[in-house]
PDB file of N, CA and C in Angstrom:
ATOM      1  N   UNK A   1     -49.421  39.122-111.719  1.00  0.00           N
ATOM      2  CA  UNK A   1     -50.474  39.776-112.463  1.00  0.00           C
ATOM      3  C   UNK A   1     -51.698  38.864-112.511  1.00  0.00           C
ATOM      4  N   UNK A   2     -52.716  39.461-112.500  1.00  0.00           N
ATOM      5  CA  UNK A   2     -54.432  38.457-112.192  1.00  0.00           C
ATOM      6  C   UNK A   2     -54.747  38.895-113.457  1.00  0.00           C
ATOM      7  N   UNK A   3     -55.543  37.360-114.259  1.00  0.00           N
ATOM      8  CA  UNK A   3     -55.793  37.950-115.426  1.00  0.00           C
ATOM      9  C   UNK A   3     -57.403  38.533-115.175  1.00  0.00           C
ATOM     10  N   UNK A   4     -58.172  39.075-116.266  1.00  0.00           N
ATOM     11  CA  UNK A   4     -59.369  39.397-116.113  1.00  0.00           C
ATOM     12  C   UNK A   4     -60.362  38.531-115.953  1.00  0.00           C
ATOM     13  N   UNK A   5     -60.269  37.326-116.195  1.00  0.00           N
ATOM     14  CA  UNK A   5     -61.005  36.387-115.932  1.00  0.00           C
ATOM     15  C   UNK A   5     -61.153  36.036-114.249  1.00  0.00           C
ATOM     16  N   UNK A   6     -60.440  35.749-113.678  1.00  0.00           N
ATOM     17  CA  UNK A   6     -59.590  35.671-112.154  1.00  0.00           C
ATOM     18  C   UNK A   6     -60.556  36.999-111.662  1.00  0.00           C
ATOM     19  N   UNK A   7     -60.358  37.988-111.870  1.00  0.00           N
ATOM     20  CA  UNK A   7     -60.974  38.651-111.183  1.00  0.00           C
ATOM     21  C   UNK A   7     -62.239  39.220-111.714  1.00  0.00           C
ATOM     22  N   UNK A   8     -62.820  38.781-112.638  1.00  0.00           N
ATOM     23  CA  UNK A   8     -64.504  38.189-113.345  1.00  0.00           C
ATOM     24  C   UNK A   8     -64.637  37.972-112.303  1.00  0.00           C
ATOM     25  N   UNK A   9     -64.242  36.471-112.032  1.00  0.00           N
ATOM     26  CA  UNK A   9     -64.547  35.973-111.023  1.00  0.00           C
ATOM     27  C   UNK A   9     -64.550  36.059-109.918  1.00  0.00           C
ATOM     28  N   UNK A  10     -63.473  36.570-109.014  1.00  0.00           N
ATOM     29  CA  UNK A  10     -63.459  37.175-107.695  1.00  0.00           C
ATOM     30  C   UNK A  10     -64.751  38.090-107.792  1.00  0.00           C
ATOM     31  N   UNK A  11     -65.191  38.961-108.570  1.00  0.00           N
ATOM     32  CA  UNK A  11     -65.864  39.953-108.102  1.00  0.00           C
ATOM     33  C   UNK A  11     -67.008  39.120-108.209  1.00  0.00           C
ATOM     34  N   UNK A  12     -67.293  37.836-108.996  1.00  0.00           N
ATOM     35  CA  UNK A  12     -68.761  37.517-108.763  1.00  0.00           C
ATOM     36  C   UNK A  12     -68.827  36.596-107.836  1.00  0.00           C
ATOM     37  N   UNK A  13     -67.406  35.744-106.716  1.00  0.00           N
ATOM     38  CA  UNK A  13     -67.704  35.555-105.957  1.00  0.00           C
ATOM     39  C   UNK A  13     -67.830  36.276-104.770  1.00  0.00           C
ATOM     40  N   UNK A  14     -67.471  37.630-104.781  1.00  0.00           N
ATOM     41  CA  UNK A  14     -67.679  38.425-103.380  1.00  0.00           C
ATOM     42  C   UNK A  14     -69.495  38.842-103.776  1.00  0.00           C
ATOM     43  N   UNK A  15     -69.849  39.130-105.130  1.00  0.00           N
ATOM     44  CA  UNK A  15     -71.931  39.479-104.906  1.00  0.00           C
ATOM     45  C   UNK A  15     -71.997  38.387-104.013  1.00  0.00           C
ATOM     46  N   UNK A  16     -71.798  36.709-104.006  1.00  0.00           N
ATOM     47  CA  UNK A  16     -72.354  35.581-103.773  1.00  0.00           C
ATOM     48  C   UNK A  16     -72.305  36.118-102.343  1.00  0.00           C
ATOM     49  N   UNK A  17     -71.242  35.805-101.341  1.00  0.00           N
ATOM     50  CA  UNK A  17     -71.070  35.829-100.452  1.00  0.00           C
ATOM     51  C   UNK A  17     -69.384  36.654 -99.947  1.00  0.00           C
ATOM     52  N   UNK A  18     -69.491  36.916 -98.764  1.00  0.00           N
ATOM     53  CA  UNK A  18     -68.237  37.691 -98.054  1.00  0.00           C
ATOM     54  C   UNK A  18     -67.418  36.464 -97.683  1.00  0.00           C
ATOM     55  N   UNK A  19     -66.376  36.457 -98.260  1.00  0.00           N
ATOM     56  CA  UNK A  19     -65.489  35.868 -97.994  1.00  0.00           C
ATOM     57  C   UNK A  19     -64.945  35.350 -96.520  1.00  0.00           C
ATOM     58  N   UNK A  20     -64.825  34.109 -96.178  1.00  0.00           N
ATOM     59  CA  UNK A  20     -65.092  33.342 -94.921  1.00  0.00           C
ATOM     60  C   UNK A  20     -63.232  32.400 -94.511  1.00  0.00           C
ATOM     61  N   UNK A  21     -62.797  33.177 -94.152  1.00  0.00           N
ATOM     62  CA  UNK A  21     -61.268  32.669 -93.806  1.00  0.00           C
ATOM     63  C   UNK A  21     -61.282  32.029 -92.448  1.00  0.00           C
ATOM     64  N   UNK A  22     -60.345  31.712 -92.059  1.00  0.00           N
ATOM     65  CA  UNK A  22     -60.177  30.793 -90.397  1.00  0.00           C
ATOM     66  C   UNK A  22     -58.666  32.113 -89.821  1.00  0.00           C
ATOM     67  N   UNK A  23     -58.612  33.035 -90.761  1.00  0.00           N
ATOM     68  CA  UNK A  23     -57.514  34.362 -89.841  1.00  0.00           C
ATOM     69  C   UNK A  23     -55.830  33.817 -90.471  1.00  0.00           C
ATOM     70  N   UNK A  24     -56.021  32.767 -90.458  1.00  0.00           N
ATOM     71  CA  UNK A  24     -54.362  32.156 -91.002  1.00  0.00           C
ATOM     72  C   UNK A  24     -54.374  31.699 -92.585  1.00  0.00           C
ATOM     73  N   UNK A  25     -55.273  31.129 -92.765  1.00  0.00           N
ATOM     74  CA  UNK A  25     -55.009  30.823 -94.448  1.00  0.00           C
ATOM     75  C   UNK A  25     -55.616  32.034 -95.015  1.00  0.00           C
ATOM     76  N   UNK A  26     -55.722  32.068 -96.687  1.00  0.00           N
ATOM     77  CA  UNK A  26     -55.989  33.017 -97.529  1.00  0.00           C
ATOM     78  C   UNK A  26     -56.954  32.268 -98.221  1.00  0.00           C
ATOM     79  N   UNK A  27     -57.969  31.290 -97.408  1.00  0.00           N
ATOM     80  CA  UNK A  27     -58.866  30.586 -98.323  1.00  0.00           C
ATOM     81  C   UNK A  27     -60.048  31.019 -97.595  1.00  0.00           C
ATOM     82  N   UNK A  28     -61.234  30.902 -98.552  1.00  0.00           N
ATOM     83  CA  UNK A  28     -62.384  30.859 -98.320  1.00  0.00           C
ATOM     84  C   UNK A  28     -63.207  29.901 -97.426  1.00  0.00           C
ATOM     85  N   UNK A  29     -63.366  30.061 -96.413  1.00  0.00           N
ATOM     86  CA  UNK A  29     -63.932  28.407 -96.230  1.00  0.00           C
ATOM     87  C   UNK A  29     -65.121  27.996 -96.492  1.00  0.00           C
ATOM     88  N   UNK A  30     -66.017  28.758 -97.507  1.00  0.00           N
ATOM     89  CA  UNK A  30     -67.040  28.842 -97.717  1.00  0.00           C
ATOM     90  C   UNK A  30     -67.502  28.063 -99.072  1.00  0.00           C
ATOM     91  N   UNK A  31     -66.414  29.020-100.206  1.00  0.00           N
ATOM     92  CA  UNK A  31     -66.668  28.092-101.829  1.00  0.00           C
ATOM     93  C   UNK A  31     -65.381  27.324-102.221  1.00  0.00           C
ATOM     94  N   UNK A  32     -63.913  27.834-101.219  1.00  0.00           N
ATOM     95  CA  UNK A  32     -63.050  26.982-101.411  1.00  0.00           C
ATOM     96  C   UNK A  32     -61.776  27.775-101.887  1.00  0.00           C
ATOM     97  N   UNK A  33     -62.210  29.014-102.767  1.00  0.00           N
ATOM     98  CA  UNK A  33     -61.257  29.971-103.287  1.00  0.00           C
ATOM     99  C   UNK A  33     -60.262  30.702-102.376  1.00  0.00           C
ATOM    100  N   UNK A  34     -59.495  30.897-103.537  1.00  0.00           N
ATOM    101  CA  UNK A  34     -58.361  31.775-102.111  1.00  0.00           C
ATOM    102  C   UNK A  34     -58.719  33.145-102.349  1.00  0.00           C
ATOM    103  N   UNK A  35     -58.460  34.075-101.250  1.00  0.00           N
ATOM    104  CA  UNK A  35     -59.126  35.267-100.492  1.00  0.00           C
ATOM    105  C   UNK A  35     -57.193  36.219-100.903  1.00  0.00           C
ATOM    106  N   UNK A  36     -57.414  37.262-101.124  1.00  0.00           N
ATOM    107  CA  UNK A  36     -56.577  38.530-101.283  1.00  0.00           C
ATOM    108  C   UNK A  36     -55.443  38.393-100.219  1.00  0.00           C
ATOM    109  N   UNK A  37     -55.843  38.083 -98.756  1.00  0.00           N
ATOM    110  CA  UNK A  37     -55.088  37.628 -97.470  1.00  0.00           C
ATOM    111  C   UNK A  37     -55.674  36.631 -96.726  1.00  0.00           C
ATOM    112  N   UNK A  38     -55.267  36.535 -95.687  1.00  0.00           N
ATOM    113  CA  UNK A  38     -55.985  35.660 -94.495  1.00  0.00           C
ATOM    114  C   UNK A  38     -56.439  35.984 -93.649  1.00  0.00           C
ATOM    115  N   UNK A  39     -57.075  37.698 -93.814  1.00  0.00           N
ATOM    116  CA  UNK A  39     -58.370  38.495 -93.302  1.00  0.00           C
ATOM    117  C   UNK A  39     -59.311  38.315 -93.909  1.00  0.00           C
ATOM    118  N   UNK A  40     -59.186  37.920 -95.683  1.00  0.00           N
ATOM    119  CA  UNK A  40     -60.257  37.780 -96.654  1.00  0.00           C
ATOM    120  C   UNK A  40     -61.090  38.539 -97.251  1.00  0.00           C
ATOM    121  N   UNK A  41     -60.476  39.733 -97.319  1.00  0.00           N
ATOM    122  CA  UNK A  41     -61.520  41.146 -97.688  1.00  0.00           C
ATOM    123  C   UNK A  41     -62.291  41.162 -99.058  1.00  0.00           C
ATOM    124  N   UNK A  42     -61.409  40.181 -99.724  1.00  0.00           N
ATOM    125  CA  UNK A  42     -62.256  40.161-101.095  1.00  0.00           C
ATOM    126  C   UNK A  42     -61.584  38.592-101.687  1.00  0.00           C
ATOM    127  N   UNK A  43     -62.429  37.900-102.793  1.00  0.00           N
ATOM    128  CA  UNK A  43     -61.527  36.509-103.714  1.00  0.00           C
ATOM    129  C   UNK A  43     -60.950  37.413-104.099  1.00  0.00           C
ATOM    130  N   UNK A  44     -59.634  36.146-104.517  1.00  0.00           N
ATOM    131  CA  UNK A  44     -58.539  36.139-105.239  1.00  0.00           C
ATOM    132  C   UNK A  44     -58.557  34.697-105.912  1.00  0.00           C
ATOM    133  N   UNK A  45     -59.640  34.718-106.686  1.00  0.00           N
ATOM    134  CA  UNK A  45     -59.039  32.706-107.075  1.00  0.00           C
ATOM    135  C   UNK A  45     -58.053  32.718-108.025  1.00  0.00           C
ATOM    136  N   UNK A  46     -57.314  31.304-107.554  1.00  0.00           N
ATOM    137  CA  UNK A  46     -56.382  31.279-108.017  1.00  0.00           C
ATOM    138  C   UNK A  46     -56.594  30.877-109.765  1.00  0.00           C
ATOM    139  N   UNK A  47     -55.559  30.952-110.732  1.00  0.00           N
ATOM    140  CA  UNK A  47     -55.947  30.359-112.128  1.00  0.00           C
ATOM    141  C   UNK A  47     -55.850  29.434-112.640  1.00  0.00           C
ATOM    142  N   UNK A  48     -55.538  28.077-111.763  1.00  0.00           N
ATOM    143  CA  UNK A  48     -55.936  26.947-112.303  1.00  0.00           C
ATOM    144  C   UNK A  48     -56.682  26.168-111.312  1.00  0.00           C
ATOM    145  N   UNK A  49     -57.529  27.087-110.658  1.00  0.00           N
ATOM    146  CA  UNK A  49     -58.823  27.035-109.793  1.00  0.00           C
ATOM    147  C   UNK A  49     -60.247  27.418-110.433  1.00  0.00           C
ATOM    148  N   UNK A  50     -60.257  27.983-111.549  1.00  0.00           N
ATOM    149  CA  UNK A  50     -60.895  29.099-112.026  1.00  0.00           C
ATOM    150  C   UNK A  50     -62.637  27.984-112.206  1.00  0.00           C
ATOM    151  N   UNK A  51     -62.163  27.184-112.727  1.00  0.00           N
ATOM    152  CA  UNK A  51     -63.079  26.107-113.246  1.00  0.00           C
ATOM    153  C   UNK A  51     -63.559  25.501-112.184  1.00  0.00           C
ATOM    154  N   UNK A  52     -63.093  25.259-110.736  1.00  0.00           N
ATOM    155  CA  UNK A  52     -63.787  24.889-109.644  1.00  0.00           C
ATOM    156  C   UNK A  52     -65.143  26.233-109.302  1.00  0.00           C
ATOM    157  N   UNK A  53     -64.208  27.381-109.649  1.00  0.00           N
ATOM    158  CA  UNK A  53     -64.991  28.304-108.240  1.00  0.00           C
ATOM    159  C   UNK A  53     -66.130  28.167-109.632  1.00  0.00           C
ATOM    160  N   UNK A  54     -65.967  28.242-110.963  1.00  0.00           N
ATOM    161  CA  UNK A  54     -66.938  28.550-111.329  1.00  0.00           C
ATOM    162  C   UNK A  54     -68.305  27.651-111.507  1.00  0.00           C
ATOM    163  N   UNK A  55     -67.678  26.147-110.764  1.00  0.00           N
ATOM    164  CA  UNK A  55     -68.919  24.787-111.239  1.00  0.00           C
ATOM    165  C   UNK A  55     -69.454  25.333-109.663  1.00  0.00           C
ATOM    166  N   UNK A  56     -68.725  26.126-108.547  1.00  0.00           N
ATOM    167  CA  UNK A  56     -69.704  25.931-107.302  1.00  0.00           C
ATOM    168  C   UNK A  56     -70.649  27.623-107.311  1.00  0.00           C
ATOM    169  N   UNK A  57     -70.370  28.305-107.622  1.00  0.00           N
ATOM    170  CA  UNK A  57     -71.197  29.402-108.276  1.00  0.00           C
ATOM    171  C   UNK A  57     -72.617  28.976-109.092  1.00  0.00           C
ATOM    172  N   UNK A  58     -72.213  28.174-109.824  1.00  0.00           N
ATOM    173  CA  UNK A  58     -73.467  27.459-110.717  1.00  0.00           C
ATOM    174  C   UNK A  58     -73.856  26.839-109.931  1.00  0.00           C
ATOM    175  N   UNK A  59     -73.310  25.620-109.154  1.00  0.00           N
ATOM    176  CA  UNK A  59     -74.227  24.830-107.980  1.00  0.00           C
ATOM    177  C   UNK A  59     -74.935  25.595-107.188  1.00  0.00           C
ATOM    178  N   UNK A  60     -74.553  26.828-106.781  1.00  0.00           N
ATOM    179  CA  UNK A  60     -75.001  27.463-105.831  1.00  0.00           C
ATOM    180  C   UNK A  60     -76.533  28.053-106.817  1.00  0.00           C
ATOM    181  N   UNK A  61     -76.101  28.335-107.785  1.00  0.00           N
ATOM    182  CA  UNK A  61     -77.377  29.466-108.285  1.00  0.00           C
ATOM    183  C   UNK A  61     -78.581  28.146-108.548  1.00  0.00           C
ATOM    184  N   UNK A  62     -78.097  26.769-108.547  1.00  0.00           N
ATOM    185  CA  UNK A  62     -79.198  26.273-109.135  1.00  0.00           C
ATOM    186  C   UNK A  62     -79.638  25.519-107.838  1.00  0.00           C
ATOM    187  N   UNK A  63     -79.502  25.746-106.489  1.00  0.00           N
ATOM    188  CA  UNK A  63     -79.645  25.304-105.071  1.00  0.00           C
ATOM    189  C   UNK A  63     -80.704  26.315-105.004  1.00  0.00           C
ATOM    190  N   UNK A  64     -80.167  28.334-105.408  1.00  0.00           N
ATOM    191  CA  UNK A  64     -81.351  28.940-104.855  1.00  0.00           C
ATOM    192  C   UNK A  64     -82.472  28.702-105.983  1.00  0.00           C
ATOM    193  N   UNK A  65     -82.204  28.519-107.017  1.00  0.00           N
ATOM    194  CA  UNK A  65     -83.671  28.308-107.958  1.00  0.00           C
ATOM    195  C   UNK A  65     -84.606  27.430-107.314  1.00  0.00           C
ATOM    196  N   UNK A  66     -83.970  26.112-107.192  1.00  0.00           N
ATOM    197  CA  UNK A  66     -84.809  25.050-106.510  1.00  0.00           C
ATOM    198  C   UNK A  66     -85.437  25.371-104.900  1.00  0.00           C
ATOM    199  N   UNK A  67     -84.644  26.392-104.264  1.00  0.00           N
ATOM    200  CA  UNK A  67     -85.014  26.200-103.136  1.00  0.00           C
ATOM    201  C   UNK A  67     -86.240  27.165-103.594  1.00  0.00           C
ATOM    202  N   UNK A  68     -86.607  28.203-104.490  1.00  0.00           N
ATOM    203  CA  UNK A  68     -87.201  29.460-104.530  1.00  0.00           C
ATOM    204  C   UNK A  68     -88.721  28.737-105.192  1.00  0.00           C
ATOM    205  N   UNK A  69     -88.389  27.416-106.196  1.00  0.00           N
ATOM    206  CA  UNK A  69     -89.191  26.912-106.402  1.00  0.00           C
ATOM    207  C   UNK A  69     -89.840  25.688-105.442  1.00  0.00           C
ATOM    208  N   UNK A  70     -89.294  25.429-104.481  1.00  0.00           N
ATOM    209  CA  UNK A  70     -90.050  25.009-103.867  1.00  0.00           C
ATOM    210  C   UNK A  70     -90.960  25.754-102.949  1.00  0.00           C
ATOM    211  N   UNK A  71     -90.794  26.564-102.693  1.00  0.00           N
ATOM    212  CA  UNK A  71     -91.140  28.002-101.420  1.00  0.00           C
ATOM    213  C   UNK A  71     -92.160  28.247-102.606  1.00  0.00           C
ATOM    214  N   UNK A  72     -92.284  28.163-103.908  1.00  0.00           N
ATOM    215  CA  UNK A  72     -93.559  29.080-104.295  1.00  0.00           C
ATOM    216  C   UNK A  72     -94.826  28.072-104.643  1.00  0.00           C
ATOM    217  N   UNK A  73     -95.889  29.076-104.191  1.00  0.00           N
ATOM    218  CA  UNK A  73     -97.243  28.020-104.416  1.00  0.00           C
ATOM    219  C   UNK A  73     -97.406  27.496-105.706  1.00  0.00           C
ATOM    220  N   UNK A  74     -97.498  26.660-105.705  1.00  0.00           N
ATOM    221  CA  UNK A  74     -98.098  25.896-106.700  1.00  0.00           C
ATOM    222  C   UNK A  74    -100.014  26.085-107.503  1.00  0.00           C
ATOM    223  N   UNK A  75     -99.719  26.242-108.660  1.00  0.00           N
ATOM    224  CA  UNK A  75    -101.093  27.082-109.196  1.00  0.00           C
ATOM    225  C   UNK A  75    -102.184  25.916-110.097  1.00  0.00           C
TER     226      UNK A  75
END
């Protein structure tokens, strides 16, 4: 059974990005999480993973801020 948190999370790591497997594992090779299978159709993180996927989600959102603020003119 996946609790609701687990799949909080799966679903806000599939907005981020589509899940990126190598065909044999059930991991992501992208944020690190494990994937539903080892086709990867959607996360599945695991629950005492929960706290990783969620510090690289935040890394990620504060990579595009900075990148968005650098890209904008300066006034």
């Amino acid at each position: 059974m996946v609790s609701p948190e687990a799949s909080l999370l799966g679903a806000r790591l599939d907005e981020n990005h589509s899940p990126e497997t190598n065909g044999w594992m059930a991991v992501c090779r992208r944020c690190g999480a494990q994937t539903e299978s080892p086709r990867g159709r959607q996360h599945a993180p695991n629950e005492r993973r929960l706290a990783r996927s969620e510090q690289w989600l935040d890394a990620q959102s504060r990579t595009r801020h900075i990148d968005y603020c650098e890209e904008s003119p300066t006034k």
